[in-house]
N, C-alpha and C. Protein backbone atom coordinates (compact mmCIF):
# COMPACT_ATOMS: atom_id res chain seq x y z
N UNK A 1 21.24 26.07 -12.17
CA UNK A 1 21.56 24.77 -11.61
C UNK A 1 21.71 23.79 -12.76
N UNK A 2 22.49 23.06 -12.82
CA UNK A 2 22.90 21.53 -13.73
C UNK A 2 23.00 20.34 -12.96
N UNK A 3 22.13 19.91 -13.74
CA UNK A 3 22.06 18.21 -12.92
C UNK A 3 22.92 17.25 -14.48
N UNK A 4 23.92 16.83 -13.63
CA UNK A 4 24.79 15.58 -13.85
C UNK A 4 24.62 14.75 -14.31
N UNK A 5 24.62 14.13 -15.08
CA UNK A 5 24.39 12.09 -15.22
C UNK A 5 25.06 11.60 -14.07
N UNK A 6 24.83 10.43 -13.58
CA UNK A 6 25.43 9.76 -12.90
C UNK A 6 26.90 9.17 -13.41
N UNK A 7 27.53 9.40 -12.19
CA UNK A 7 29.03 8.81 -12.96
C UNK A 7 29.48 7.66 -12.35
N UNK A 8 29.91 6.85 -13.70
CA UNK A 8 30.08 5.26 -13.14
C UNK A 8 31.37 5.41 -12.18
N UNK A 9 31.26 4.73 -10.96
CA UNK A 9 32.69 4.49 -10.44
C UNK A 9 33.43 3.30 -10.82
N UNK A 10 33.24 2.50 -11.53
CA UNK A 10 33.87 1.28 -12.01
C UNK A 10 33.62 -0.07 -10.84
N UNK A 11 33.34 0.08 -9.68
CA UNK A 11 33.33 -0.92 -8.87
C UNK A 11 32.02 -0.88 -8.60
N UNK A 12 31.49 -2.28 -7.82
CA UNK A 12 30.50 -2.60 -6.98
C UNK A 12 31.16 -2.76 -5.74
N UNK A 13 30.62 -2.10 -4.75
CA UNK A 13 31.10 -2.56 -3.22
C UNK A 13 29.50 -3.13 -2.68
N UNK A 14 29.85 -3.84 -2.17
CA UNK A 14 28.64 -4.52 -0.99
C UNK A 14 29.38 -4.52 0.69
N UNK A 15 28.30 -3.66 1.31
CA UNK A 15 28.33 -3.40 2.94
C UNK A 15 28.23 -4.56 3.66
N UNK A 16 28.75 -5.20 4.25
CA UNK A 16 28.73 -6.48 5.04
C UNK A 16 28.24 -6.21 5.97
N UNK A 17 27.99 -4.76 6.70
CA UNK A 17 27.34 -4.01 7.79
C UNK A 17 25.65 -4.10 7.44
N UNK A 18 25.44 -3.83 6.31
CA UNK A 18 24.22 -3.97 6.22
C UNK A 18 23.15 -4.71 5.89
N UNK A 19 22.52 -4.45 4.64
CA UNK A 19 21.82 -5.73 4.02
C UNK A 19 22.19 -6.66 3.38
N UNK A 20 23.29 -6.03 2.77
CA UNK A 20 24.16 -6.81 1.99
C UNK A 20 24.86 -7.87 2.37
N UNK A 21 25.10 -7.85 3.79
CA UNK A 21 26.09 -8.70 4.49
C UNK A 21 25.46 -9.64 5.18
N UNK A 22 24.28 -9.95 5.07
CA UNK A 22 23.18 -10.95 5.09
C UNK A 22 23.89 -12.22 4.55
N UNK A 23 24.16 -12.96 4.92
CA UNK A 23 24.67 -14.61 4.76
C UNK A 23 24.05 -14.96 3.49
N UNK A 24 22.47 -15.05 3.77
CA UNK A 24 21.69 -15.45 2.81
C UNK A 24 21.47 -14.48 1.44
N UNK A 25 21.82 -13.16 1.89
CA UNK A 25 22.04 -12.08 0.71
C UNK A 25 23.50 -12.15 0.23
N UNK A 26 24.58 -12.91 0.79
CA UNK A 26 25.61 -12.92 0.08
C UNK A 26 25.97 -13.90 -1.19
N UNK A 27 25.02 -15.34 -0.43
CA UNK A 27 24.57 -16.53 -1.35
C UNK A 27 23.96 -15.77 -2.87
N UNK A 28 22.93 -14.68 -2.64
CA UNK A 28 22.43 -14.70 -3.70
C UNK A 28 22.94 -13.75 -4.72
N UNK A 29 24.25 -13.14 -3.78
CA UNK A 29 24.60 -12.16 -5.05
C UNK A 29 25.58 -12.94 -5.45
N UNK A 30 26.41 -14.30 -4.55
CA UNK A 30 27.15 -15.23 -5.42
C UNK A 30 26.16 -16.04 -6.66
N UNK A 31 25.17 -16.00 -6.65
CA UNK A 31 24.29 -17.02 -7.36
C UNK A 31 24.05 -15.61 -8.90
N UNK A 32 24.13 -14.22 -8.45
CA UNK A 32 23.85 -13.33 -9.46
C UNK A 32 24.80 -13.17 -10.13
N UNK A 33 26.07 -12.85 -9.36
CA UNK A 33 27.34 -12.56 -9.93
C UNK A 33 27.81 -13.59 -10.78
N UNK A 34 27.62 -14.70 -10.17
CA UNK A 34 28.09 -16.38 -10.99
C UNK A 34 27.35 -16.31 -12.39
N UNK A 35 26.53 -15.96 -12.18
CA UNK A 35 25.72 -16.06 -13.52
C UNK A 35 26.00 -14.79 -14.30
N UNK A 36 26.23 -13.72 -13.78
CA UNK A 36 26.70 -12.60 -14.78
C UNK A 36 28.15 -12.98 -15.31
N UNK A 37 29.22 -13.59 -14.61
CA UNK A 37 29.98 -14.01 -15.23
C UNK A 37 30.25 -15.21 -15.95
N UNK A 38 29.10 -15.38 -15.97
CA UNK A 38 29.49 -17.25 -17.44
C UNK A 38 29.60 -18.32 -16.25
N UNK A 39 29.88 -18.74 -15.18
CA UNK A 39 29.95 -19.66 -14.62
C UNK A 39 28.73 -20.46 -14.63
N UNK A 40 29.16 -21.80 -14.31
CA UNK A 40 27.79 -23.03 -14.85
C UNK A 40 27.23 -22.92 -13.39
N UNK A 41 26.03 -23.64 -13.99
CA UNK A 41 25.21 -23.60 -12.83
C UNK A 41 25.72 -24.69 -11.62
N UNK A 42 26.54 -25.87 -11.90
CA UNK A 42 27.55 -26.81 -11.40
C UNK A 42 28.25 -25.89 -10.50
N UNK A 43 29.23 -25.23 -10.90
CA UNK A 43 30.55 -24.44 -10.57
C UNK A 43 29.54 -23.57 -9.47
N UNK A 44 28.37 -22.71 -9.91
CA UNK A 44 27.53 -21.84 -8.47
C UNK A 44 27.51 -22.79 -7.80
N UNK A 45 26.62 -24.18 -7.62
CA UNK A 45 25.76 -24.37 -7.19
C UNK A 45 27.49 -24.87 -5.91
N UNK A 46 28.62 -25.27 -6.56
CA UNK A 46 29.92 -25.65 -5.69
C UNK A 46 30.28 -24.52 -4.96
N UNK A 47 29.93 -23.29 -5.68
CA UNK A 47 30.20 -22.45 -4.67
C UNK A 47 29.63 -21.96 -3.40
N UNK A 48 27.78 -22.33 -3.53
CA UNK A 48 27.30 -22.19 -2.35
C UNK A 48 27.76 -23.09 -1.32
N UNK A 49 27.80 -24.27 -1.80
CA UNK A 49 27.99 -25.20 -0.95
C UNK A 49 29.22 -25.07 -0.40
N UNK A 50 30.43 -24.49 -0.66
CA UNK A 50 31.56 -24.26 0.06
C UNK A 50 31.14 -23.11 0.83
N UNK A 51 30.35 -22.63 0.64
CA UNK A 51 30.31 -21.24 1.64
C UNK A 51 29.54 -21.16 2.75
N UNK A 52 28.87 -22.77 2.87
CA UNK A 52 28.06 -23.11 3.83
C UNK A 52 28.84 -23.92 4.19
N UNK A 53 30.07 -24.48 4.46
CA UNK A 53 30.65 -25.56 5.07
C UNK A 53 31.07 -24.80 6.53
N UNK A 54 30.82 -23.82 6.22
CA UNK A 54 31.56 -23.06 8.06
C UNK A 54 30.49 -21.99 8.65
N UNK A 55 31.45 -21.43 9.22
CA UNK A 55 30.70 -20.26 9.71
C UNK A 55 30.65 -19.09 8.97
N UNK A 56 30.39 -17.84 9.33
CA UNK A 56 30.27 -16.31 8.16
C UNK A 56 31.43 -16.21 8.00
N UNK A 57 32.18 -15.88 8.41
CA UNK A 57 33.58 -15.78 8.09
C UNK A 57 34.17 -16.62 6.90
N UNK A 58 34.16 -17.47 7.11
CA UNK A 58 34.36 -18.96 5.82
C UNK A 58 33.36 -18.06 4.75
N UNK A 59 32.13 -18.07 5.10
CA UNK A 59 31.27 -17.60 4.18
C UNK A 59 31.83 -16.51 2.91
N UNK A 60 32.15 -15.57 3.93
CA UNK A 60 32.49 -14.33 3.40
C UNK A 60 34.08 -14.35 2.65
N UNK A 61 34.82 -15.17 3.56
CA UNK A 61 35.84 -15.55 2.80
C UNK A 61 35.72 -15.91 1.43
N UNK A 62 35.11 -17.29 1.28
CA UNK A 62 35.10 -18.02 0.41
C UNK A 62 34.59 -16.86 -1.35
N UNK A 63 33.36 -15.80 -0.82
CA UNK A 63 32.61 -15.45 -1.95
C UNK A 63 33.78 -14.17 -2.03
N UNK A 64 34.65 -13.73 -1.31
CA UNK A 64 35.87 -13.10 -1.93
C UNK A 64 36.97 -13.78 -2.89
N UNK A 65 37.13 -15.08 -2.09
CA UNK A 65 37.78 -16.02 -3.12
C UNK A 65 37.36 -16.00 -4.30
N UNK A 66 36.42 -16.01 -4.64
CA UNK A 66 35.81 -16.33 -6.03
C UNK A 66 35.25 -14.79 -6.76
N UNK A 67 34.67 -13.90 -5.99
CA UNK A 67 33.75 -12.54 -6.37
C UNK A 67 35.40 -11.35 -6.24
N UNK A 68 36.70 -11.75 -5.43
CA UNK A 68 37.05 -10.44 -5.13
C UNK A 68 37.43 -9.56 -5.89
N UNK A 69 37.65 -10.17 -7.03
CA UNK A 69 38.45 -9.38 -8.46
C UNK A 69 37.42 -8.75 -8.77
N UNK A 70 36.23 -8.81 -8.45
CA UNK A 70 34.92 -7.79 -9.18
C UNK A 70 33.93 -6.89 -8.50
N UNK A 71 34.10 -7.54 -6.59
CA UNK A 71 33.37 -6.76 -5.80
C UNK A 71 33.80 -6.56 -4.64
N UNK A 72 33.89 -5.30 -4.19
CA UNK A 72 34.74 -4.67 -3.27
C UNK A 72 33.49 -4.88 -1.82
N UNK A 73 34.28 -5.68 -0.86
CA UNK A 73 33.77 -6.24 0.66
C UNK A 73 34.15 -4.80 1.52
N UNK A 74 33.25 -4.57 1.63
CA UNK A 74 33.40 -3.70 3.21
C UNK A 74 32.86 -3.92 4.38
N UNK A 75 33.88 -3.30 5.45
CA UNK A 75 32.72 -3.78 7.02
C UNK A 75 32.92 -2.31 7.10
């Protein structure tokens, strides 16, 4: 038997079905991701706040607007 390394797949996906898709868990992986990519704490803190101006949908919209080039949304 041979055990593998793990192999990178190049993407992050987050389940919107599951924990991940938690409103309040989406805020905070915009608040993680923002900060893994250089964005100011200004520019997050604009992004939560647009993502609370509606409902989940808006929500989820909005953190594709900004996250989609780096994290793959699934339902």
């Amino acid at each position: 038997m041979t055990i593998r390394n793990k192999q990178p797949n190049g993407e992050i996906v987050l389940d919107l079905t599951g924990p991940d898709g938690n409103a309040f868990a989406l805020m905070g992986h915009a608040m993680n991701f923002g900060k893994q990519l250089g964005f100011s704490k200004l520019a997050i803190d604009g992004i939560i706040e647009e993502m609370e101006l509606s409902d989940y949908e808006h929500l989820v919209q909005t953190f594709d607007k900004y996250f989609g080039d780096y994290i793959v949304l699934e339902r």
